[in-house]
N, C-alpha and C. Protein backbone atom coordinates (compact mmCIF):
# COMPACT_ATOMS: atom_id res chain seq x y z
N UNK A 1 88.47 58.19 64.29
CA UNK A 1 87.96 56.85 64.22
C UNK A 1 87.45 56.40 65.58
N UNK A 2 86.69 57.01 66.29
CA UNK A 2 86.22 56.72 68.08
C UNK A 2 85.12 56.05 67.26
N UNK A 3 84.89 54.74 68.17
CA UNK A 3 83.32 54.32 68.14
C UNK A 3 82.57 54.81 68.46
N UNK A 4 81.07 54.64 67.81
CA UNK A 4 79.90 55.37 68.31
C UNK A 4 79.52 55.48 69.39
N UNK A 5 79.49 54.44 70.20
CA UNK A 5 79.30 54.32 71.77
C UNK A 5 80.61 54.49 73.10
N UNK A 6 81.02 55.81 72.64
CA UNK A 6 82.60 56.21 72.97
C UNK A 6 81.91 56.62 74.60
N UNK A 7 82.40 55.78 75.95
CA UNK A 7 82.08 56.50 76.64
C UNK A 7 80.75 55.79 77.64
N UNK A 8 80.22 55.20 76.31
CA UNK A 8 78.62 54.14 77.71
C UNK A 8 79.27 53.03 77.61
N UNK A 9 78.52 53.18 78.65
CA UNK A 9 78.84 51.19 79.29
C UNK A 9 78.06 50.01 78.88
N UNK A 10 78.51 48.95 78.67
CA UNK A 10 77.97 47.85 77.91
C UNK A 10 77.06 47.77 78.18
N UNK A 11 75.97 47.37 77.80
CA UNK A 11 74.71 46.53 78.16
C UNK A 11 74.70 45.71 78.98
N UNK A 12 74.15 45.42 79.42
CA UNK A 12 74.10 43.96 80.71
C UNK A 12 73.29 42.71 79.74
N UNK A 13 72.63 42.77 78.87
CA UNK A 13 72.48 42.01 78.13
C UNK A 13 73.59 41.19 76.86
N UNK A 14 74.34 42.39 76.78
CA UNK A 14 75.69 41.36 75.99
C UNK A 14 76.30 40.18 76.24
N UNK A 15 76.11 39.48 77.48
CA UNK A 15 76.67 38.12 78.13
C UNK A 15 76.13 37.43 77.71
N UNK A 16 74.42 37.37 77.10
CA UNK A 16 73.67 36.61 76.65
C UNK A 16 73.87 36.52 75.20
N UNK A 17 73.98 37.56 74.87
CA UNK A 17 74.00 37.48 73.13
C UNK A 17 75.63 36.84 72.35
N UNK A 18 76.47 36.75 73.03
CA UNK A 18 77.65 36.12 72.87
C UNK A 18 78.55 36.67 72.05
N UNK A 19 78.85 38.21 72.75
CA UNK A 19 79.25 38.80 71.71
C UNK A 19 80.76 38.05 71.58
N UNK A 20 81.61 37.79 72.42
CA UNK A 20 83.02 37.22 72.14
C UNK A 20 82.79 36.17 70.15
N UNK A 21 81.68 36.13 69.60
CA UNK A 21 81.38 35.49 68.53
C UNK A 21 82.33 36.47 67.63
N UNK A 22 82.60 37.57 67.64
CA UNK A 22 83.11 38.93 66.37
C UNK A 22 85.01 38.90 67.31
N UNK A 23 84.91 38.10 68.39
CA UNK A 23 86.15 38.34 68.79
C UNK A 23 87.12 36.93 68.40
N UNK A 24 88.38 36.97 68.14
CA UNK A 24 89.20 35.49 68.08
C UNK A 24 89.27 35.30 69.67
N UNK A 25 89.02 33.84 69.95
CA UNK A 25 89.24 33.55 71.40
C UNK A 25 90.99 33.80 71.93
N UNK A 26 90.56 34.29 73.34
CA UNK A 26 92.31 34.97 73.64
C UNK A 26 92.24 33.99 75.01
N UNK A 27 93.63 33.83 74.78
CA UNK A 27 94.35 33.39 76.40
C UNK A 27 94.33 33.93 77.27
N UNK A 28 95.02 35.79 76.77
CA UNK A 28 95.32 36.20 77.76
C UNK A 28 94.65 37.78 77.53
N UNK A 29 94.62 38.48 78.55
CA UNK A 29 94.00 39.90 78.27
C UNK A 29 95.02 41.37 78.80
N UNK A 30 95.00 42.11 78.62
CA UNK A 30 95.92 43.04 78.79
C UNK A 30 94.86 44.23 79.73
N UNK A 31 94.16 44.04 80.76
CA UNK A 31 93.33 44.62 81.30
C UNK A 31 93.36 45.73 82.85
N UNK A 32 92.50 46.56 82.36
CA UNK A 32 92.26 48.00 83.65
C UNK A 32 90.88 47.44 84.52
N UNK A 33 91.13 47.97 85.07
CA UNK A 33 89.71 48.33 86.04
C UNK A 33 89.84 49.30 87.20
N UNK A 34 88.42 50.38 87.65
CA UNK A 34 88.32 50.65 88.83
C UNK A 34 87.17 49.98 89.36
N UNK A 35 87.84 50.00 90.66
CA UNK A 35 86.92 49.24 91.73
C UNK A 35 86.57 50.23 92.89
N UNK A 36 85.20 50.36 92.90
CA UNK A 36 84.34 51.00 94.04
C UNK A 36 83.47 49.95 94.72
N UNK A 37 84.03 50.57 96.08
CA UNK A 37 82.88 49.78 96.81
C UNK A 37 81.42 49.99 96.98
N UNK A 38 81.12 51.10 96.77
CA UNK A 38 79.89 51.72 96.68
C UNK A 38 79.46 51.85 95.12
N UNK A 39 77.90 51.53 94.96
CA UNK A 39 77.50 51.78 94.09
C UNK A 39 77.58 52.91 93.71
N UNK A 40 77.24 54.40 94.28
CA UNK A 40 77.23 55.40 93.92
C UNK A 40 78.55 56.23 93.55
N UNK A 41 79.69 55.49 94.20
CA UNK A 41 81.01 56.03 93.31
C UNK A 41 81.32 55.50 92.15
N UNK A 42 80.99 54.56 92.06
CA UNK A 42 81.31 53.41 90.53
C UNK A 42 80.23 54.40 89.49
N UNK A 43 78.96 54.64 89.56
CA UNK A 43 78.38 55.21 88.83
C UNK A 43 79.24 56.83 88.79
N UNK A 44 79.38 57.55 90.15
CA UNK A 44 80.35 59.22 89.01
C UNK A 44 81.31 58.44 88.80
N UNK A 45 81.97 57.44 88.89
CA UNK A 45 83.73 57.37 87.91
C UNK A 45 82.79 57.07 86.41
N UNK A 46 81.94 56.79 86.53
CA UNK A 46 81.41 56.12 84.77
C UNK A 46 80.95 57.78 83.94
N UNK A 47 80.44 58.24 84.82
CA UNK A 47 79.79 59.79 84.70
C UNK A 47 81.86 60.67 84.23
N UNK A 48 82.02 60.35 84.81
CA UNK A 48 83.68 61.22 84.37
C UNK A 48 84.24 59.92 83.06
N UNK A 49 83.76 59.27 82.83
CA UNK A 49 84.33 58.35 81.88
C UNK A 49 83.81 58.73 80.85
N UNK A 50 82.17 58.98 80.56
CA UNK A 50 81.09 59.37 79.87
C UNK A 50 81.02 60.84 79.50
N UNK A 51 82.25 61.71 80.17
CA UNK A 51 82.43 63.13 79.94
C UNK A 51 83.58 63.43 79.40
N UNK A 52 84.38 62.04 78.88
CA UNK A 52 85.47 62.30 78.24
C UNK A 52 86.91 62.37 79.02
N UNK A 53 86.80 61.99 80.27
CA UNK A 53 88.10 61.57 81.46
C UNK A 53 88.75 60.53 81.16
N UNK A 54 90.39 60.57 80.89
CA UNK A 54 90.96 59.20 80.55
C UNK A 54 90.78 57.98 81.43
N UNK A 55 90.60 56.79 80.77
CA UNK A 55 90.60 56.27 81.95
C UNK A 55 91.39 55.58 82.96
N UNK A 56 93.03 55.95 82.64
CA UNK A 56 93.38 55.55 84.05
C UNK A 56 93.27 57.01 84.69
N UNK A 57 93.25 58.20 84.61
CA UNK A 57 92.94 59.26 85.48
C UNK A 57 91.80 58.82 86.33
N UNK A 58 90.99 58.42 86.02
CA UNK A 58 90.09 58.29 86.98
C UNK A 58 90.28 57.13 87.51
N UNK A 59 90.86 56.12 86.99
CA UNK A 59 91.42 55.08 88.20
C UNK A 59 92.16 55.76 88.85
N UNK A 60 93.41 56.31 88.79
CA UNK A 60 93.93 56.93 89.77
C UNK A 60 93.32 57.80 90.71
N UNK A 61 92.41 58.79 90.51
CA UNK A 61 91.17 59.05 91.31
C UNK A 61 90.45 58.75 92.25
N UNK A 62 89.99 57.52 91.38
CA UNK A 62 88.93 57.07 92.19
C UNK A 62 88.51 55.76 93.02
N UNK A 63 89.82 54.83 91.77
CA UNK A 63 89.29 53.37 92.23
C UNK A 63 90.03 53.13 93.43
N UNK A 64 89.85 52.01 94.43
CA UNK A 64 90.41 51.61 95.70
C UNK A 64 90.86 50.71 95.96
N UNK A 65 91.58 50.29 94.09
CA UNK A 65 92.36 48.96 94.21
C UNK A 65 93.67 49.54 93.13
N UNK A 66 95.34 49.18 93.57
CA UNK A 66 95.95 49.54 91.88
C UNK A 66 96.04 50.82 91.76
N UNK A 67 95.49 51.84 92.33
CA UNK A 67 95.11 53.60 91.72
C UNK A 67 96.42 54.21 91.37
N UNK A 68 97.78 53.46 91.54
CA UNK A 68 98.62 53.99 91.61
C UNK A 68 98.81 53.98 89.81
N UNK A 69 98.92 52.58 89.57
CA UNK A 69 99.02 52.39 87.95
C UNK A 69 97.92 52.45 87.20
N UNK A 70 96.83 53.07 87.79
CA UNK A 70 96.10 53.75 86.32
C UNK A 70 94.56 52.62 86.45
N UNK A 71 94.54 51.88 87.08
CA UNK A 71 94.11 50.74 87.74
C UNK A 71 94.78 48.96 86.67
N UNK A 72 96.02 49.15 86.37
CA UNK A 72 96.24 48.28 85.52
C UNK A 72 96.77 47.01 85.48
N UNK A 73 95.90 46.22 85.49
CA UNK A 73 96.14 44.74 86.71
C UNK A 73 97.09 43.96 85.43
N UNK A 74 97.32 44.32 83.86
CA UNK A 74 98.49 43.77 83.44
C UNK A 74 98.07 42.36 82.89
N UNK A 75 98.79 42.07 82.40
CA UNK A 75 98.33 41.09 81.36
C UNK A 75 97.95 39.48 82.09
N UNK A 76 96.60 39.13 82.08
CA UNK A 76 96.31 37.93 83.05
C UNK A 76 95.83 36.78 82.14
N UNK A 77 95.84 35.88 82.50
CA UNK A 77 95.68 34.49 81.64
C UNK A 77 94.49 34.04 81.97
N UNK A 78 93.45 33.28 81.39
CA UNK A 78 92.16 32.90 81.54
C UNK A 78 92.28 31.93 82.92
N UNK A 79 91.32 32.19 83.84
CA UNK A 79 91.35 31.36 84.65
C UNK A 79 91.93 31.80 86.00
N UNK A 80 92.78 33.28 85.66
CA UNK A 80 93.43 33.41 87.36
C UNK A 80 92.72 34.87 87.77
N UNK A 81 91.61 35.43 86.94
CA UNK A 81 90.79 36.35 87.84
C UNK A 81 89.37 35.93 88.74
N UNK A 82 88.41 36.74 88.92
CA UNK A 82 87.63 36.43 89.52
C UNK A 82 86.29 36.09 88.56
N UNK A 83 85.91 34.95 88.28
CA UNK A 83 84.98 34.24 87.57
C UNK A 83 83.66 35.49 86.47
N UNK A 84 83.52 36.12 87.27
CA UNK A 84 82.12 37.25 87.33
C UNK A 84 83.24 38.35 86.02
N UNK A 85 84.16 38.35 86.73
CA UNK A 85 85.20 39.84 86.40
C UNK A 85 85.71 39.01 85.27
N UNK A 86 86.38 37.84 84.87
CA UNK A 86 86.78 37.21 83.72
C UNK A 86 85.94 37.55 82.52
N UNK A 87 84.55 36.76 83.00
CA UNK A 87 83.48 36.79 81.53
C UNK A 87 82.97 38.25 81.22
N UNK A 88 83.18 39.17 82.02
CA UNK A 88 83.02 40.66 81.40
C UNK A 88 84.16 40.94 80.31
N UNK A 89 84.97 40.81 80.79
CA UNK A 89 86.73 40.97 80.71
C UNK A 89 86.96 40.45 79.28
N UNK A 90 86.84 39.53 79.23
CA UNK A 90 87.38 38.50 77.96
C UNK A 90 86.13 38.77 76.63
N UNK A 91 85.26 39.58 76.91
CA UNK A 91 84.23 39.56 76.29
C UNK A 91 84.55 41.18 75.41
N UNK A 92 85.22 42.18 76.22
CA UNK A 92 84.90 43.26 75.48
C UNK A 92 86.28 43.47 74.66
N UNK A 93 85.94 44.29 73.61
CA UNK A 93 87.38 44.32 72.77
C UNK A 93 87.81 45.23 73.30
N UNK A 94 89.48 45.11 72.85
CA UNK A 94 90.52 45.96 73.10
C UNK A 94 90.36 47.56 72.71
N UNK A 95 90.51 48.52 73.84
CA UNK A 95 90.39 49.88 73.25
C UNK A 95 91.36 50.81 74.18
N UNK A 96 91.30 51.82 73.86
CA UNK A 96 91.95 53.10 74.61
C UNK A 96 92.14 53.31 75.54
N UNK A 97 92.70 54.20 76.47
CA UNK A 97 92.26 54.94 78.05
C UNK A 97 91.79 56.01 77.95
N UNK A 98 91.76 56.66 76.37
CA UNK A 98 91.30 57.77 75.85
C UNK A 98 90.04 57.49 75.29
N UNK A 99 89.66 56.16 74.67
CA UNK A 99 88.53 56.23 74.42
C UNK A 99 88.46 54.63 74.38
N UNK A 100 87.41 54.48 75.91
CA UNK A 100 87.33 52.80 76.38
C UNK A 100 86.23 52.71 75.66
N UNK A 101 85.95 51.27 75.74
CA UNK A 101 84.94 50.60 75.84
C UNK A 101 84.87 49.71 77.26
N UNK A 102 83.97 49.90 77.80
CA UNK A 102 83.58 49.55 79.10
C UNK A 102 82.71 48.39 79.39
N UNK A 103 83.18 47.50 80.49
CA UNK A 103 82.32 46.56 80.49
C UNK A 103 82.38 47.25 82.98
N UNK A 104 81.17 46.19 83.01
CA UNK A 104 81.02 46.58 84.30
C UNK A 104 80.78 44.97 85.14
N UNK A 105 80.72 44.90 86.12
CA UNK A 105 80.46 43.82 87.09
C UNK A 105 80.62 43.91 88.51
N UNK A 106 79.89 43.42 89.39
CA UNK A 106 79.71 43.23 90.58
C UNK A 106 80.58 42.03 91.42
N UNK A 107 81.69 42.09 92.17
CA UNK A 107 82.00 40.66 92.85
C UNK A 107 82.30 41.08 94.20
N UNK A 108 82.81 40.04 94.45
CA UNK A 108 82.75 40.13 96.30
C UNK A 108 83.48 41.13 96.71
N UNK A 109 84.80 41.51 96.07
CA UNK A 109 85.07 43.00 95.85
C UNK A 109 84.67 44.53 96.13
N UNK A 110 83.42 44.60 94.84
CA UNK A 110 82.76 45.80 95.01
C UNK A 110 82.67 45.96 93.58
N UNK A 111 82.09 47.08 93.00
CA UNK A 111 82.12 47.25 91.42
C UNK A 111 83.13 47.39 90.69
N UNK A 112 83.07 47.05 89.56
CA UNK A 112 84.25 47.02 89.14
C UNK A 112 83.49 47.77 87.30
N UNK A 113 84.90 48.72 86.79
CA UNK A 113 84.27 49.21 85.68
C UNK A 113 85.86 48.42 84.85
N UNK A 114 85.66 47.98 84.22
CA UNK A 114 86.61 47.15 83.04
C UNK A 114 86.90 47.67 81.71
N UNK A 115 88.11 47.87 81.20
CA UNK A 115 88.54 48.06 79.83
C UNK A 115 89.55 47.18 79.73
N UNK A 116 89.82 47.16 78.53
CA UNK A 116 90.87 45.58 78.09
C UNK A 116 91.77 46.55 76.93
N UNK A 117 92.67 46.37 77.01
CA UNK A 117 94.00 47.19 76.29
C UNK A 117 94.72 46.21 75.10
N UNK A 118 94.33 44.80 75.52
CA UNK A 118 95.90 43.90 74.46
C UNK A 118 94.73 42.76 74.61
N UNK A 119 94.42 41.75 73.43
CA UNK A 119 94.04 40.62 73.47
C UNK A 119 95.08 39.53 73.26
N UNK A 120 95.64 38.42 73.36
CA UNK A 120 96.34 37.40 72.76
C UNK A 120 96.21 35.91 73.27
């Protein structure tokens, strides 16, 4: 039962189209991420994501925030992440580390590649 798009990364146009419409609105999110500072590492962690790499393995890998837990920042409440990183966040549904669905974003940070584990 993997979704069809097991592996690419969201569109950058989904913020506009509103997809959270197919989702029940959540408080809180149960969410991963790796964070690269460089564009060109954020793109191979997506390239090892896109080849079937779990994804906290490659947080542990690769990202340069968290790498210890898989990149797993744990269950956060609307309002106490970073504005940019929220509306990606709260937008994509809940999936795997075996098989994400990925959302992506840019903040003062550095890139950030996003999966969401628990909605409530």
């Amino acid at each position: 039962m993997a979704p069809k798009n097991k592996g690419k990364a969201k569109d950058k146009e989904d913020g506009d189209s509103k997809s959270s419409s197919k989702l029940k609105p959540a408080t809180s999110i149960n969410v991963r991420h790796i964070l690269c500072e460089k564009h060109s590492k954020k793109e191979e962690a997506l390239e090892k994501l896109r080849n079937g790499a779990k994804f906290d393995e490659v947080a542990r890998e690769m990202s340069e925030d968290k790498a210890r837990q898989g990149g797993s920042l744990g269950w956060k409440v609307r309002g106490s992440l970073l504005a940019d990183f929220e509306k990606v966040a709260y937008e994509l549904e809940p999936s795997s580390t075996s098989s994400p669905k990925l959302g992506e974003c840019k903040t003062s940070e550095g890139y950030h590649i996003i999966m969401v584990e628990g909605r409530k």
